[in-house]
Protein backbone atom coordinates (compact mmCIF):
# COMPACT_ATOMS: atom_id res chain seq x y z
CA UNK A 1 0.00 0.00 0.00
CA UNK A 2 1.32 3.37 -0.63
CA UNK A 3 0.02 6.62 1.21
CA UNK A 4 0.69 10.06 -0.59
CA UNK A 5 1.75 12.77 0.97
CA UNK A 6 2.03 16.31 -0.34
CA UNK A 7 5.08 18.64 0.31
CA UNK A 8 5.99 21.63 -0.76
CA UNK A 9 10.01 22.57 -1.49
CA UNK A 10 11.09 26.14 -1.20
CA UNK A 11 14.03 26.28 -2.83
CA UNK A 12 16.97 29.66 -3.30
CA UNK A 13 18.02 29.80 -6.76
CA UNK A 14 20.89 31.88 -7.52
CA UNK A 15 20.39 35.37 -9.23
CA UNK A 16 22.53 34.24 -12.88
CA UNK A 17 18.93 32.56 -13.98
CA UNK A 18 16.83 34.94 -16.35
CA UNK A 19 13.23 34.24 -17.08
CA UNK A 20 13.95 31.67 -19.36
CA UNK A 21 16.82 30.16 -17.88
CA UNK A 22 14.46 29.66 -14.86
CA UNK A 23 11.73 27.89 -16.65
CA UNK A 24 14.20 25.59 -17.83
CA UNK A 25 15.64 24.39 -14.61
CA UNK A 26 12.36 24.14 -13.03
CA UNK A 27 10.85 21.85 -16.19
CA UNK A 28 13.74 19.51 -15.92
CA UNK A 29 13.76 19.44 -11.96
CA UNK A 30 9.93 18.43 -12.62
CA UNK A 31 11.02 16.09 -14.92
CA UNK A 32 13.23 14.35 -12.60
CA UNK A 33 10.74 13.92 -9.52
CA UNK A 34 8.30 12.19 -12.33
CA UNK A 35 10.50 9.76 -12.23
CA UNK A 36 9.88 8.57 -8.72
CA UNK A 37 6.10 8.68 -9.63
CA UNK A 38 5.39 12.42 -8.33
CA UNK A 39 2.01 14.02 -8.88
CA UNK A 40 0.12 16.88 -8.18
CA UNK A 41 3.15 19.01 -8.95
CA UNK A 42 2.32 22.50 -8.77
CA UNK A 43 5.16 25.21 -9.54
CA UNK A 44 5.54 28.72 -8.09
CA UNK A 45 8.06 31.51 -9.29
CA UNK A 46 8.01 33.51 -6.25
CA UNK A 47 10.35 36.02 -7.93
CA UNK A 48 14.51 37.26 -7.35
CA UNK A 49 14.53 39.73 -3.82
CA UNK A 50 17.04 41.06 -2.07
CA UNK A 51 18.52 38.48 0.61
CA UNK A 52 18.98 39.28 4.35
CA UNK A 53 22.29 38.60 4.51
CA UNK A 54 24.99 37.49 1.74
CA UNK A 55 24.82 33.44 1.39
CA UNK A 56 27.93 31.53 -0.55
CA UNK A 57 28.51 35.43 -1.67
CA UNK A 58 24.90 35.93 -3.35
CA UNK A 59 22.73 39.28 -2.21
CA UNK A 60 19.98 38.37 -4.56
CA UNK A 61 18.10 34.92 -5.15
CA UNK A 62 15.23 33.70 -6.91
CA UNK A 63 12.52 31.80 -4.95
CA UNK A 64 10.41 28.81 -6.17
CA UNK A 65 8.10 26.75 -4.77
CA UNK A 66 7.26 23.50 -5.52
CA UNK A 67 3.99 21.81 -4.61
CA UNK A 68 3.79 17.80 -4.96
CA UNK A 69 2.81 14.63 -3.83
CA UNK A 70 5.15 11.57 -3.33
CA UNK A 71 5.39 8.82 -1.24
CA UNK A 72 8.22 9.23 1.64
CA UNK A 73 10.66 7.09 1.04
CA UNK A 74 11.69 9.35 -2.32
CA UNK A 75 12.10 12.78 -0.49
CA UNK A 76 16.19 12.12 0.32
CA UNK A 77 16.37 11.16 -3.33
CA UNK A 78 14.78 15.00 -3.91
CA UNK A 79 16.95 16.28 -1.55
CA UNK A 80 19.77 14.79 -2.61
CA UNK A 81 18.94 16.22 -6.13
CA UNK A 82 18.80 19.57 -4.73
CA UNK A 83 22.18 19.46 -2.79
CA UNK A 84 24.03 18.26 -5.81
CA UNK A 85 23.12 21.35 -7.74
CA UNK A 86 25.32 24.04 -7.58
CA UNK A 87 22.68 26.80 -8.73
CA UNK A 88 20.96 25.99 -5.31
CA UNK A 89 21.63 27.83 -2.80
CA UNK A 90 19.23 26.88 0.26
CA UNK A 91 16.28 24.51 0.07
CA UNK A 92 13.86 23.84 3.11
CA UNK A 93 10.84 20.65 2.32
CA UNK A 94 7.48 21.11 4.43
CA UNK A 95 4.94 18.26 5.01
CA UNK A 96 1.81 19.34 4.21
CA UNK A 97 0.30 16.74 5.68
């Protein structure tokens, strides 16, 4: 049996991407969570702002958010994914129940 749950991923893009650029990543990010049988993904450009305080030497980030529903077990593989990247510069996953 295999429960669902949905998460959402915010994830801190560096500030190279332009609009396109950013589409792109986020397609084939999308692309690779189908692969562990995702669904219900949802995607939100929450736009480049000004950080707090310089991270890895960036001032400025763009913010996504990613809406989905997996099983689990696959969420280290996401992670994983994300940490491997080196256009990411934070990521935080919430259980949405």
């Amino acid at each position: 049996m295999s429960i669902l749950r949905k998460y959402e991923i915010m994830i801190l893009l560096t500030e190279e991407f332009n609009d396109s650029e950013l589409k792109t990543w986020v397609f084939n990010y999308a692309k690779n969570l189908r692969k562990f049988n995702v669904c219900d993904i949802s995607v939100i450009s929450r736009g480049k702002h000004n950080l707090s305080y310089p991270i890895n030497n960036c001032a400025k980030g763009n913010y996504i958010q990613l809406n989905f529903s997996s099983m689990p077990k696959y969420i280290n593989n996401f992670s994983n994914l994300l940490k491997l990247d080196s256009n990411v510069v934070r990521f935080l996953v919430f259980n949405k129940g």
